[in-house]
C-alpha atoms as a PDB file:
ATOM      1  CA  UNK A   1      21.778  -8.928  -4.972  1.00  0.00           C
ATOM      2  CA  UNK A   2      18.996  -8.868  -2.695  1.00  0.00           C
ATOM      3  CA  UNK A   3      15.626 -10.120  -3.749  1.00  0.00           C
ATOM      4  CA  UNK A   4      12.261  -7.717  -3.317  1.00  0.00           C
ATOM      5  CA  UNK A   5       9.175  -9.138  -2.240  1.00  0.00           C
ATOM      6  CA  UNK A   6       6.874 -10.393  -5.351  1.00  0.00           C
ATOM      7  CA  UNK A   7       3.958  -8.528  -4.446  1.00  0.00           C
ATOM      8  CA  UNK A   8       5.401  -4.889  -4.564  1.00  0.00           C
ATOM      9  CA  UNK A   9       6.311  -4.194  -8.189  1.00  0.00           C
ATOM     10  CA  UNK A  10       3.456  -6.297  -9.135  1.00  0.00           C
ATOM     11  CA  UNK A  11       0.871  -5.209 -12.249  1.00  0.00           C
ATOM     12  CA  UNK A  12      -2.917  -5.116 -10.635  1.00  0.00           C
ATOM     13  CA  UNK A  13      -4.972  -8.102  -9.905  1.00  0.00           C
ATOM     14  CA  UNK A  14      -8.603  -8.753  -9.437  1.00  0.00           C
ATOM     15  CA  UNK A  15      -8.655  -9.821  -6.001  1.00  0.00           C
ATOM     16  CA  UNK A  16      -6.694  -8.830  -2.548  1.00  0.00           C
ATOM     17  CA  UNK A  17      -6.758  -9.735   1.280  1.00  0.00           C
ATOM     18  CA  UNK A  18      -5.253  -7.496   3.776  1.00  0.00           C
ATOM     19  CA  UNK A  19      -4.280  -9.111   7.078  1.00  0.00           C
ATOM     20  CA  UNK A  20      -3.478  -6.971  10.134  1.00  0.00           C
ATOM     21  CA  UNK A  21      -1.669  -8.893  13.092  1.00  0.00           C
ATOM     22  CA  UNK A  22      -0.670  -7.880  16.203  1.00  0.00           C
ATOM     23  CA  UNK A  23       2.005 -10.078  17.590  1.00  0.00           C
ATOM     24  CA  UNK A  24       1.964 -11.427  21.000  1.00  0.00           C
ATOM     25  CA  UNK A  25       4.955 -10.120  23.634  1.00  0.00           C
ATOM     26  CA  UNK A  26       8.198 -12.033  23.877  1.00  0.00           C
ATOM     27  CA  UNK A  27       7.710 -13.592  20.543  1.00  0.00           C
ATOM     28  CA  UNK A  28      10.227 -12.104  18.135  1.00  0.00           C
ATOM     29  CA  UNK A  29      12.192 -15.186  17.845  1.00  0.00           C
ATOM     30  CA  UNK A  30       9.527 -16.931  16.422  1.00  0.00           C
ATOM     31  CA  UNK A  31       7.621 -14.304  14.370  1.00  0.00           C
ATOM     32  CA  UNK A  32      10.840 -13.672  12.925  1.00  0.00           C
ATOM     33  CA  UNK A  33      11.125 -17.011  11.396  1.00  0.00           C
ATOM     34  CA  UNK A  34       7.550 -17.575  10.733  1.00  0.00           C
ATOM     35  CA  UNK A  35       7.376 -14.552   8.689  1.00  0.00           C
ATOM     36  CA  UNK A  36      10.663 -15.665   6.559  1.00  0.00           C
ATOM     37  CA  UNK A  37       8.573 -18.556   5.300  1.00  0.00           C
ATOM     38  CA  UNK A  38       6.097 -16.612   3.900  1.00  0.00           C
ATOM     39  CA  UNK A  39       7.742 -15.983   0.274  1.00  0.00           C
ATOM     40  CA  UNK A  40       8.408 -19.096  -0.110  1.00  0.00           C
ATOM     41  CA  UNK A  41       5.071 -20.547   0.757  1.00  0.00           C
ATOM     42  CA  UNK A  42       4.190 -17.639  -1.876  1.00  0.00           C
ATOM     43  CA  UNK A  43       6.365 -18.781  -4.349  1.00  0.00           C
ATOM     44  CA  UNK A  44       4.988 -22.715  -3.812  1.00  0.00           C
ATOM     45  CA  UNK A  45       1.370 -21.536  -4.205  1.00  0.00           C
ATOM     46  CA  UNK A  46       2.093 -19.040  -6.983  1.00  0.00           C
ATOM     47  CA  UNK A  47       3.884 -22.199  -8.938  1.00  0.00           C
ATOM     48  CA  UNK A  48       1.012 -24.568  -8.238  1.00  0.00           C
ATOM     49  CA  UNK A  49      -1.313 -21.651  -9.185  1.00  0.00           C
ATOM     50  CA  UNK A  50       0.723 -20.092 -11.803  1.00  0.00           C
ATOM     51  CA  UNK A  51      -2.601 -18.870 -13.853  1.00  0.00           C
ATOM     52  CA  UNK A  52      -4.014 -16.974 -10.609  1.00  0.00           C
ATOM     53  CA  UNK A  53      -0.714 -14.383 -10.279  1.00  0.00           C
ATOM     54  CA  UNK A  54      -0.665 -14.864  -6.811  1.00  0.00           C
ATOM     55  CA  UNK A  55       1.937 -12.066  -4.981  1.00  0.00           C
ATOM     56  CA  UNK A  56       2.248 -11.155  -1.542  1.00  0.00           C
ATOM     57  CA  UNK A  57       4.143  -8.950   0.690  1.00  0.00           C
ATOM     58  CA  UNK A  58       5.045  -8.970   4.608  1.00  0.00           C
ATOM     59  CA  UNK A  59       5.514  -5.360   5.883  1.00  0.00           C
ATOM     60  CA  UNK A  60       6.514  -4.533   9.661  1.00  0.00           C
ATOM     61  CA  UNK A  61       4.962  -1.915  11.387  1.00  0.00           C
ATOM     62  CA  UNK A  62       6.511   1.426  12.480  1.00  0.00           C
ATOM     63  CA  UNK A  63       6.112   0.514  16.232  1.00  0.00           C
ATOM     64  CA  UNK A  64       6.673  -2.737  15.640  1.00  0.00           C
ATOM     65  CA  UNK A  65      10.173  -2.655  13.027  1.00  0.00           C
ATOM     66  CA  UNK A  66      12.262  -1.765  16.423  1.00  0.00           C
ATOM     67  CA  UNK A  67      11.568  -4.515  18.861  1.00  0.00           C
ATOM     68  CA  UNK A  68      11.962  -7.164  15.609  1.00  0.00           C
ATOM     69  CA  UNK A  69      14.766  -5.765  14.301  1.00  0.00           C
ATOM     70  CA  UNK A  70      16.319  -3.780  16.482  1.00  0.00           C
ATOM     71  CA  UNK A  71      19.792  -4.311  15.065  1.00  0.00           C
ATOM     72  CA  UNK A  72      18.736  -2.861  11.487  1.00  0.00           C
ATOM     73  CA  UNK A  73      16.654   0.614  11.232  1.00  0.00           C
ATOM     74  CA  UNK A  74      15.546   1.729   8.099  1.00  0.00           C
ATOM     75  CA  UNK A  75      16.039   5.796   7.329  1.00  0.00           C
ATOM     76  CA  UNK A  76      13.697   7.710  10.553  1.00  0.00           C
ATOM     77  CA  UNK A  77      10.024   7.553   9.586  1.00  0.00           C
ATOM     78  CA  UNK A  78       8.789  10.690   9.602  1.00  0.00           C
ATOM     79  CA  UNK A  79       5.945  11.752  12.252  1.00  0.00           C
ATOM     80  CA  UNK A  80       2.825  10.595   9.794  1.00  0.00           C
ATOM     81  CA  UNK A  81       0.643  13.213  10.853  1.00  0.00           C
ATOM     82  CA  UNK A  82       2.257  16.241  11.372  1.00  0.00           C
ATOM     83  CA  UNK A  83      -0.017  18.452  12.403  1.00  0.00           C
ATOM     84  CA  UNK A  84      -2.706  16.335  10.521  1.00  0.00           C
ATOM     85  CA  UNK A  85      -4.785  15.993  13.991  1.00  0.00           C
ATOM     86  CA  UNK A  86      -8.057  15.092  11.957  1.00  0.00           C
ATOM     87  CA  UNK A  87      -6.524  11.486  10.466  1.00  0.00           C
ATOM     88  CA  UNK A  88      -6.356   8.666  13.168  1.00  0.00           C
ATOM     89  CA  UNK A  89      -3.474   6.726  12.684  1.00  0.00           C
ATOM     90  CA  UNK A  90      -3.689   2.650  13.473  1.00  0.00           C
ATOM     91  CA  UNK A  91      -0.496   0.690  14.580  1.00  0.00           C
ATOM     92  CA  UNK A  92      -1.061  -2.857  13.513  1.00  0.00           C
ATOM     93  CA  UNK A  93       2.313  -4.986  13.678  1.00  0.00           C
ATOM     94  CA  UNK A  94       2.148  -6.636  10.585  1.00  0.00           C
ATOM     95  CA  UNK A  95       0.365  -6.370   7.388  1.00  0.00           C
ATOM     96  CA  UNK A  96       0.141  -9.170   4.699  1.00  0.00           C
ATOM     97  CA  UNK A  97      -1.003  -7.986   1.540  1.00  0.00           C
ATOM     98  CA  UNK A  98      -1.983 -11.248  -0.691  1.00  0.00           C
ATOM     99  CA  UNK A  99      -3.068 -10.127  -3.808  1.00  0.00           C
ATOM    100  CA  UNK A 100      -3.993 -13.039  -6.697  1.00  0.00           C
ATOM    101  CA  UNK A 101      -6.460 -12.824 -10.071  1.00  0.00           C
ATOM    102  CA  UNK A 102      -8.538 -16.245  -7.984  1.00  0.00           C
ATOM    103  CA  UNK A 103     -10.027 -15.637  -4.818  1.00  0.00           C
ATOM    104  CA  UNK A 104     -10.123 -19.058  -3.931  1.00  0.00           C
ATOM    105  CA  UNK A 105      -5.956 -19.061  -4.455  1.00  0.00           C
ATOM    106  CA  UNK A 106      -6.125 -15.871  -2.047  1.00  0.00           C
ATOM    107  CA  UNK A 107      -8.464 -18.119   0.279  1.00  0.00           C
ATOM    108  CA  UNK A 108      -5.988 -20.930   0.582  1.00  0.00           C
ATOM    109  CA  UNK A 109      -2.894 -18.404   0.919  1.00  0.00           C
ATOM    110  CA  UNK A 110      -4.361 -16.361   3.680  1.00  0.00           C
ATOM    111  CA  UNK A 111      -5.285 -19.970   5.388  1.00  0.00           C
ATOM    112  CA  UNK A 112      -1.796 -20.787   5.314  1.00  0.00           C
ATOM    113  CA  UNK A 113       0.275 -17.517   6.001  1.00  0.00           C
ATOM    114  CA  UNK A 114      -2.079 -17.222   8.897  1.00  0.00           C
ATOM    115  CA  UNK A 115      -1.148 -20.610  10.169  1.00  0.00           C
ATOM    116  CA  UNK A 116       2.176 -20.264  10.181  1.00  0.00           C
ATOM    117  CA  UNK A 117       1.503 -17.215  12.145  1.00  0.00           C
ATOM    118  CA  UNK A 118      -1.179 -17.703  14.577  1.00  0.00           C
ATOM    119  CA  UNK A 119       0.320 -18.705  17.653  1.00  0.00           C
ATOM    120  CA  UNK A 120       2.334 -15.784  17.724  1.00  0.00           C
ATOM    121  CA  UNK A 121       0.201 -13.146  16.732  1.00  0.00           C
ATOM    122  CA  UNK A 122      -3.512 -12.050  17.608  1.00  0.00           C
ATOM    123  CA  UNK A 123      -5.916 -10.742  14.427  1.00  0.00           C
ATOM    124  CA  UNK A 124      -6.262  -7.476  14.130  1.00  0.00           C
ATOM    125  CA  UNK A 125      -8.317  -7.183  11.041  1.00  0.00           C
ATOM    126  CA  UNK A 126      -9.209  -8.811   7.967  1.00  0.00           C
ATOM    127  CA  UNK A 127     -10.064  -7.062   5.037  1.00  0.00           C
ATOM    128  CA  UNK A 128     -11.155  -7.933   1.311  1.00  0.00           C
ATOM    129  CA  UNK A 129     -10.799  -6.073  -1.445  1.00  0.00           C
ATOM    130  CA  UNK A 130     -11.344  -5.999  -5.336  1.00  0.00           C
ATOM    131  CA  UNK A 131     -11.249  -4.521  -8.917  1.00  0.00           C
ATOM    132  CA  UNK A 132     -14.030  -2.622  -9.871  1.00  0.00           C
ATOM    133  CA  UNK A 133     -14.771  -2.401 -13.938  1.00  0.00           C
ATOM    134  CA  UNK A 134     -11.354  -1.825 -15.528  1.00  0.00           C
ATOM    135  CA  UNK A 135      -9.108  -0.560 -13.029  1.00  0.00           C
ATOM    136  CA  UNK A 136     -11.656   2.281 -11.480  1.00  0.00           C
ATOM    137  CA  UNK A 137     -12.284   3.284  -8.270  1.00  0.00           C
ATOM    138  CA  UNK A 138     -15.910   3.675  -7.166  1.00  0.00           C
ATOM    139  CA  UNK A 139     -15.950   7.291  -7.894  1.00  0.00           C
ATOM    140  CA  UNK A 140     -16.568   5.619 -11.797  1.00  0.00           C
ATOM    141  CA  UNK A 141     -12.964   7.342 -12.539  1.00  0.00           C
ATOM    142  CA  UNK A 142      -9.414   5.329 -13.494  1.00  0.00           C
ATOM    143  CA  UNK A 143      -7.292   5.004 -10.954  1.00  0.00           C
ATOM    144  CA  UNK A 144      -3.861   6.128 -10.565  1.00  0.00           C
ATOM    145  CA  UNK A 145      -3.501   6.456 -14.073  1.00  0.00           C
ATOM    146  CA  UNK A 146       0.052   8.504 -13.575  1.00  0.00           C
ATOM    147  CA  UNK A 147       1.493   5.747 -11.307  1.00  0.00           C
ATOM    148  CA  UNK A 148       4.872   4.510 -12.762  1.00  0.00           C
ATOM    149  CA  UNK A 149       5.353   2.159 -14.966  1.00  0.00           C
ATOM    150  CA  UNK A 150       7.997  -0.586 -16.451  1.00  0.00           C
ATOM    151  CA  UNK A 151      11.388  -0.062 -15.026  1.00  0.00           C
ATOM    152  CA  UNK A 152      10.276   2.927 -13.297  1.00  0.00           C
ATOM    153  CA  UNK A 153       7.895   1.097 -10.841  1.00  0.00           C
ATOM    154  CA  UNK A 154      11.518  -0.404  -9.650  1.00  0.00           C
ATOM    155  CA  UNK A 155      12.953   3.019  -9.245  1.00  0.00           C
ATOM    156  CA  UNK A 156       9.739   4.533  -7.287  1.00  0.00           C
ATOM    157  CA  UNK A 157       9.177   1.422  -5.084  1.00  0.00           C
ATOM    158  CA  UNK A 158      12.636   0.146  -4.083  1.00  0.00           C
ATOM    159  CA  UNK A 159      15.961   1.188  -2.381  1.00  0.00           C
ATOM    160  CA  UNK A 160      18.263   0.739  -4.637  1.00  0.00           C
ATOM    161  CA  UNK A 161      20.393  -2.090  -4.360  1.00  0.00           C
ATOM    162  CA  UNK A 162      23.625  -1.444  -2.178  1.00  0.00           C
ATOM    163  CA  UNK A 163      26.010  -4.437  -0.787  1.00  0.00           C
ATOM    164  CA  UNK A 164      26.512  -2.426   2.272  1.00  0.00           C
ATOM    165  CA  UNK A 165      22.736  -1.309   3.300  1.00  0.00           C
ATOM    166  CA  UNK A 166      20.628  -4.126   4.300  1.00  0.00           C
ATOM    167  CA  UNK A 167      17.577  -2.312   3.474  1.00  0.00           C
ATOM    168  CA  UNK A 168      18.203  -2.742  -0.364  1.00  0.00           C
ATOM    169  CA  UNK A 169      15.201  -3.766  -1.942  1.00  0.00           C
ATOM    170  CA  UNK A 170      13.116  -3.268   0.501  1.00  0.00           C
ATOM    171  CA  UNK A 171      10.418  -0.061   0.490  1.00  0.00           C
ATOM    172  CA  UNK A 172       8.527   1.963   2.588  1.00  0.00           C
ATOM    173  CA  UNK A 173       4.978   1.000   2.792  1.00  0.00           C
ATOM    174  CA  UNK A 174       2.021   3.210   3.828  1.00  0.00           C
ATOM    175  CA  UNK A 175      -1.677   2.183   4.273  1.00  0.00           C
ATOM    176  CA  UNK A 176      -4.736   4.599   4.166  1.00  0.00           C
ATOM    177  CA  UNK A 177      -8.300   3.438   4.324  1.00  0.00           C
ATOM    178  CA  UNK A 178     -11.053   6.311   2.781  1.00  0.00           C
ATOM    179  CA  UNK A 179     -14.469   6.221   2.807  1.00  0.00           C
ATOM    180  CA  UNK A 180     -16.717   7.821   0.057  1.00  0.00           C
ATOM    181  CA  UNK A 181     -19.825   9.532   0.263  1.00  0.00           C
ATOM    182  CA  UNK A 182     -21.126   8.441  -3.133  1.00  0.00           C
ATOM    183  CA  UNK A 183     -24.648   9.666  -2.651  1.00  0.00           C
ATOM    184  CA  UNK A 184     -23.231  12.979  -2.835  1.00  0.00           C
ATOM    185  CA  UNK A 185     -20.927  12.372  -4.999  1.00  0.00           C
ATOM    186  CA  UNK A 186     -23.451  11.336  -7.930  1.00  0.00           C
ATOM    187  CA  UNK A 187     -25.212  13.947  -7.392  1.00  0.00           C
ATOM    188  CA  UNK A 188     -22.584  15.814  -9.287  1.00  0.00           C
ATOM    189  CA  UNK A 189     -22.691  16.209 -13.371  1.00  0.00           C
ATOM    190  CA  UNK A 190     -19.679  14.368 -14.833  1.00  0.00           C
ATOM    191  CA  UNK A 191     -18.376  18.216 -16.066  1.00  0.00           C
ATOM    192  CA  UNK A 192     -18.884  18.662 -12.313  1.00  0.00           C
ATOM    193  CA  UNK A 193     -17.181  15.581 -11.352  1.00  0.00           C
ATOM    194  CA  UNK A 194     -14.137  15.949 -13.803  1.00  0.00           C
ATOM    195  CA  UNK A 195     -13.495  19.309 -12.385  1.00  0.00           C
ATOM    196  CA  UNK A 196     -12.759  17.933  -9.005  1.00  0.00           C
ATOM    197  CA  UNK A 197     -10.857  14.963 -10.238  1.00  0.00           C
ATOM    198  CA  UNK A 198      -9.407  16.656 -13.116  1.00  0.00           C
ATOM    199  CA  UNK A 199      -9.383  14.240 -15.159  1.00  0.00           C
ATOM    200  CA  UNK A 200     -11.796  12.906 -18.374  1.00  0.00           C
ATOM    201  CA  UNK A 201     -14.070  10.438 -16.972  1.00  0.00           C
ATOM    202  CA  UNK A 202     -14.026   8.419 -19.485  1.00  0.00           C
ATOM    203  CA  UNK A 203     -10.470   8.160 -20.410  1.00  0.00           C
ATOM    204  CA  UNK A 204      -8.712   9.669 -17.602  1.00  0.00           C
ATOM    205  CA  UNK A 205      -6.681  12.414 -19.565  1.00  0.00           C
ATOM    206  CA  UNK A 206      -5.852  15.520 -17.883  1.00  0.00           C
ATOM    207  CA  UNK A 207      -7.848  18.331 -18.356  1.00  0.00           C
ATOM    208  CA  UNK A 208      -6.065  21.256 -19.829  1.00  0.00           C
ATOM    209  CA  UNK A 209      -4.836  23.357 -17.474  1.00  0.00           C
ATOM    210  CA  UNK A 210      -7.183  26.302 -18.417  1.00  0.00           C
ATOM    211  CA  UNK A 211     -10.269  23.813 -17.123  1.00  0.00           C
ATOM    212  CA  UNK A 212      -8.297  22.579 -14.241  1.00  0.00           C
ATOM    213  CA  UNK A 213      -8.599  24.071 -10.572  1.00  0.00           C
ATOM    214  CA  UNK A 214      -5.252  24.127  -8.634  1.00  0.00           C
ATOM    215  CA  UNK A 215      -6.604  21.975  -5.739  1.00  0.00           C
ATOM    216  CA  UNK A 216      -8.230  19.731  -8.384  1.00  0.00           C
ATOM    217  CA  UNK A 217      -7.271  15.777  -7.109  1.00  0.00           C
ATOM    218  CA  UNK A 218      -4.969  15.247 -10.402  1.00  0.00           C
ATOM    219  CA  UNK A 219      -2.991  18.370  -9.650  1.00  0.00           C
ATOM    220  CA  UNK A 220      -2.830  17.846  -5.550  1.00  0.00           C
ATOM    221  CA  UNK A 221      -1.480  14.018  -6.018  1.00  0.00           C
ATOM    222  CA  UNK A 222       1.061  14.337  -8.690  1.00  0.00           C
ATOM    223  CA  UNK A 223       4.151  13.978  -6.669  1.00  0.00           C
ATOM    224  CA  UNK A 224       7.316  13.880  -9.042  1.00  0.00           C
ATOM    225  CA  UNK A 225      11.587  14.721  -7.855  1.00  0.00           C
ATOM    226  CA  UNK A 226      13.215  16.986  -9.834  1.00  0.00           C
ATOM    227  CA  UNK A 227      14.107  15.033 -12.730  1.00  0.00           C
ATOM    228  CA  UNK A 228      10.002  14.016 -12.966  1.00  0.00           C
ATOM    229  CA  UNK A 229      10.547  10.141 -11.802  1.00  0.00           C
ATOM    230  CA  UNK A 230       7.023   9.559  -9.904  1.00  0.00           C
ATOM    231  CA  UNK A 231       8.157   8.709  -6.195  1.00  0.00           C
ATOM    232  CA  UNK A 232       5.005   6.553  -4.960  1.00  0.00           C
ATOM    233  CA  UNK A 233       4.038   3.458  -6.410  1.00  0.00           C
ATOM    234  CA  UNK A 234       0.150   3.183  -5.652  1.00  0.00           C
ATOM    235  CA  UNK A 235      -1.666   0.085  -5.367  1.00  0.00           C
ATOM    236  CA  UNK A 236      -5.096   1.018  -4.543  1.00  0.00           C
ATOM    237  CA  UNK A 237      -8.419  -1.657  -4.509  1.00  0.00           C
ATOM    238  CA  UNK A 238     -12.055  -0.576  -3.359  1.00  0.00           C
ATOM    239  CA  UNK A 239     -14.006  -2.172  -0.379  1.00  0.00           C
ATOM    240  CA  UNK A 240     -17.012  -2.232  -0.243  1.00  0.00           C
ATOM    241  CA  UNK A 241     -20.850  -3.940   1.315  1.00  0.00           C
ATOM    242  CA  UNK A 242     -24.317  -2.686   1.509  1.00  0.00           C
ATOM    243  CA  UNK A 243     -24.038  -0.095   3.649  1.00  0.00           C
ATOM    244  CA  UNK A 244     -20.476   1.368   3.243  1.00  0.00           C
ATOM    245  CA  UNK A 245     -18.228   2.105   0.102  1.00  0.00           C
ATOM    246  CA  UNK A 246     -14.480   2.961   0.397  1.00  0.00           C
ATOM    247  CA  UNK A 247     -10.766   1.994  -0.691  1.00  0.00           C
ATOM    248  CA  UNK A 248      -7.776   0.865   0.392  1.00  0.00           C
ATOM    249  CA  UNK A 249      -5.005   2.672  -1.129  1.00  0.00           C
ATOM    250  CA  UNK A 250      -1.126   0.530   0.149  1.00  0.00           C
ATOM    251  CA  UNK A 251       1.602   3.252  -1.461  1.00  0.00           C
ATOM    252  CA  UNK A 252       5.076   1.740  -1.642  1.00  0.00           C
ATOM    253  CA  UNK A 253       7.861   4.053  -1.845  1.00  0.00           C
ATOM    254  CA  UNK A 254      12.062   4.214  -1.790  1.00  0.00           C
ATOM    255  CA  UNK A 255      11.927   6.781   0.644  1.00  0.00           C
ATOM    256  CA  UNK A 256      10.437   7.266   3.864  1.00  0.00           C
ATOM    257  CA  UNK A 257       9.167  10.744   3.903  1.00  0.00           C
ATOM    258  CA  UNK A 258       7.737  10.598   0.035  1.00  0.00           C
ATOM    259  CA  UNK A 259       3.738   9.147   1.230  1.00  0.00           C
ATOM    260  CA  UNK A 260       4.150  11.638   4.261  1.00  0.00           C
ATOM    261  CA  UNK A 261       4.802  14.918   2.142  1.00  0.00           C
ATOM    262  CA  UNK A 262       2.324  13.921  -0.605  1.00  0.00           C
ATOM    263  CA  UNK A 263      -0.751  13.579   1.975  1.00  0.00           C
ATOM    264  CA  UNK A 264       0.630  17.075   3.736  1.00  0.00           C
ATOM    265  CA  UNK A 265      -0.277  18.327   0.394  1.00  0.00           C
ATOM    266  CA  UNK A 266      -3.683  16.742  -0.619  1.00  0.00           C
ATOM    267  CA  UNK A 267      -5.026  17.945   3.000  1.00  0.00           C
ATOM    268  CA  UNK A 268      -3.522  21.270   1.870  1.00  0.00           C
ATOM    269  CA  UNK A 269      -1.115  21.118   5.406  1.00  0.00           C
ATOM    270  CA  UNK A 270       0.688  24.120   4.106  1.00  0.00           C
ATOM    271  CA  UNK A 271      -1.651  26.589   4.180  1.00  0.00           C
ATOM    272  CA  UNK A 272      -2.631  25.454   0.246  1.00  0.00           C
ATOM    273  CA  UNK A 273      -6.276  24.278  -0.294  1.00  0.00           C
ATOM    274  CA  UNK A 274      -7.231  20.720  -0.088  1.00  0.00           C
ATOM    275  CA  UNK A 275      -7.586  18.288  -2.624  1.00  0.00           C
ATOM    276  CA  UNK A 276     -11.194  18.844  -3.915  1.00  0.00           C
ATOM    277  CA  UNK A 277     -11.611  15.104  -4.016  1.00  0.00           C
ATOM    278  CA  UNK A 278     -11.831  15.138   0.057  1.00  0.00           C
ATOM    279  CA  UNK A 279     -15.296  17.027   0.084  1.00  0.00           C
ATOM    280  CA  UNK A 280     -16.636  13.641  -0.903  1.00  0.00           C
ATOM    281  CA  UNK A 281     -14.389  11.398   0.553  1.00  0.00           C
ATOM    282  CA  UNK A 282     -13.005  11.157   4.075  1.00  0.00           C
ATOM    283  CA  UNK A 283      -9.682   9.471   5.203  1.00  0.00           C
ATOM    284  CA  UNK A 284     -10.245   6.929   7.537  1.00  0.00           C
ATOM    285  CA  UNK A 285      -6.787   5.723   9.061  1.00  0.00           C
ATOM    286  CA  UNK A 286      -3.627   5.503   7.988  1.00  0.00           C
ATOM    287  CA  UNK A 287      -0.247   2.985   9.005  1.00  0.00           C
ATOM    288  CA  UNK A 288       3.421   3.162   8.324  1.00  0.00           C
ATOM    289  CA  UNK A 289       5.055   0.031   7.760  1.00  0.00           C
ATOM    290  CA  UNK A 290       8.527  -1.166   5.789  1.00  0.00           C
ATOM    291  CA  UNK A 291       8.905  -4.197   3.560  1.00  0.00           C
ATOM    292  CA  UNK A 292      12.114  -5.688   4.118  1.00  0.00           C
ATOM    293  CA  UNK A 293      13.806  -7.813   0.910  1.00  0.00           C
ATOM    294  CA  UNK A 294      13.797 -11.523   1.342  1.00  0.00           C
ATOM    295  CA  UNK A 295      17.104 -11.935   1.886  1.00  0.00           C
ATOM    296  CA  UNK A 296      16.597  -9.684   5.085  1.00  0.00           C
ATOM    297  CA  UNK A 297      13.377 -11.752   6.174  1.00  0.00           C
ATOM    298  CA  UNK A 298      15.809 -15.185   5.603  1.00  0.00           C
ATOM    299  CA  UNK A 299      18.801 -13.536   7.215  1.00  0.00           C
ATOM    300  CA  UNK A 300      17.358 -12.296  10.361  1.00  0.00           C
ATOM    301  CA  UNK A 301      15.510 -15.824  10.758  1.00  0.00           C
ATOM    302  CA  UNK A 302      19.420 -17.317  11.136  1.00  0.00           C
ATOM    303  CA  UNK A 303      19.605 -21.443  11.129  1.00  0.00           C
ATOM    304  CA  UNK A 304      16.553 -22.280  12.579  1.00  0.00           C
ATOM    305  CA  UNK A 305      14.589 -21.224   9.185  1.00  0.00           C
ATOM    306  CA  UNK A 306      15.711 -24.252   7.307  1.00  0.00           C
ATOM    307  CA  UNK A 307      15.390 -27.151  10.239  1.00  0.00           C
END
């Protein structure tokens, strides 16, 4: 049975370091190994560190996935911006997501991933991030307080496990960067603000539908199949300095078109209206990537991984 990566099914942690690599041309032999040691460099850390909860997961890019693996494609990504010609889309190779409860544990993982790494890739950027009060973003409201949960986090995350698909347990990863205007944003009332979200500020419950505007960010995110299984798994963590306040939001899904079709409807794509939420908060960039299981990273890096 293949083997997901530690960091996707995760529960939140207080710290998290995004890595963005571009690798350098001709070097797919080597990134392909170097990037099979990374779980278990993970798993060494996370053992000698067991308090900090140290996870992490490699993800290849969309542009990237072919040229790697050319062999094995997952399912067609579909175009990420159909007809969404207002959000710039970034094409990073690789992204590292090291997520751990010590940022000094994240410090020494990042050191070492990025050594393994570094003479095959260049830096494309380096980002921290963290949690703010008790699992809020920095609009002061919880965050994803619908995403799945026990053995559903499984379900919405991971393709199922199949002997004959060498994509099992592996997901669909897509990264969007927003930026809030918060000056305008506290400006608003809370009754104000928990219209647009709505949501109860202080505990997060819906709003009865009577108080709740269709386009309203609760109602214009809930994504759920037919049988009412969420199909994202979020893992969202602000950035922030002085002069600039945002979030990273990494969803992680079984299928390819699910983070696509969900951001077609919060921009209101469809001819629908857009998720309030957006008059105060602007989408940045966005990536496609996938996360292949381990036993695909350790697979594809053949002998050489274990000399």
């Amino acid at each position: 049975m293949a083997r997901e990566q530690s960091g996707i099914c995760a529960e939140a942690n207080l710290h998290c370091c995004y890595v963005l690599l571009n690798a350098l041309d001709g070097h797919e032999h080597y990134v392909r190994l170097q990037l099979a040691k990374v779980p278990m460099l993970a798993e060494r850390l996370s053992d000698q560190f067991s308090e900090a909860m140290l996870n992490v997961v490699v993800a290849i890019g969309q542009n990237y996935w072919p040229h790697l693996y050319p062999e094995h494609q997952p399912q067609p990504w579909p175009a990420f911006t159909d007809n969404l010609a207002d959000l710039p889309v970034v094409a990073p190779d690789l992204l590292i997501q090291i997520r751990a409860d010590r940022f000094d544990v994240i410090h020494i993982a990042t050191q070492q991933i990025y050594h393994l790494l570094q003479q095959h890739v260049d830096l494309y950027e380096q980002v921290q991030a963290f949690r703010y009060l008790d699992g809020r973003n920095l609009t002061g409201f919880h965050d994803t307080p619908d995403n799945p949960k026990g053995k559903q986090r499984r379900l919405s995350a991971l393709i199922a496990n199949e002997p004959k698909t060498s994509m099992s347990a592996g997901s669909y990863v897509y990264m969007l960067r927003y930026q809030y205007d918060l000056q305008r944003w506290q400006q608003l009332t809370m009754p104000e603000q928990e219209a647009v979200m709505g949501r109860n500020k202080l505990d997060g419950q819906l709003l009865p539908s009577a108080q709740r505007q269709a386009n309203s960010h609760a109602d214009k995110t809930a994504l759920e199949n037919e049988t009412g299984r969420k199909q994202i798994l979020w893992q969202n963590m602000p950035v922030a300095d002085i002069r600039s306040q945002g979030m990273i939001s990494i969803g992680f899904s079984a299928n390819a078109s699910d983070v696509p079709l969900w951001l077609a409807t919060r921009l209101g794509q469809h001819s629908e209206a857009a998720d309030l939420l957006l008059d105060y908060c602007q989408v940045e960039a966005g990536a496609a990537f996938f996360a292949p299981s381990i036993n695909f990273l350790e697979e594809q890096a053949g002998s050489d991984l274990f000399k």
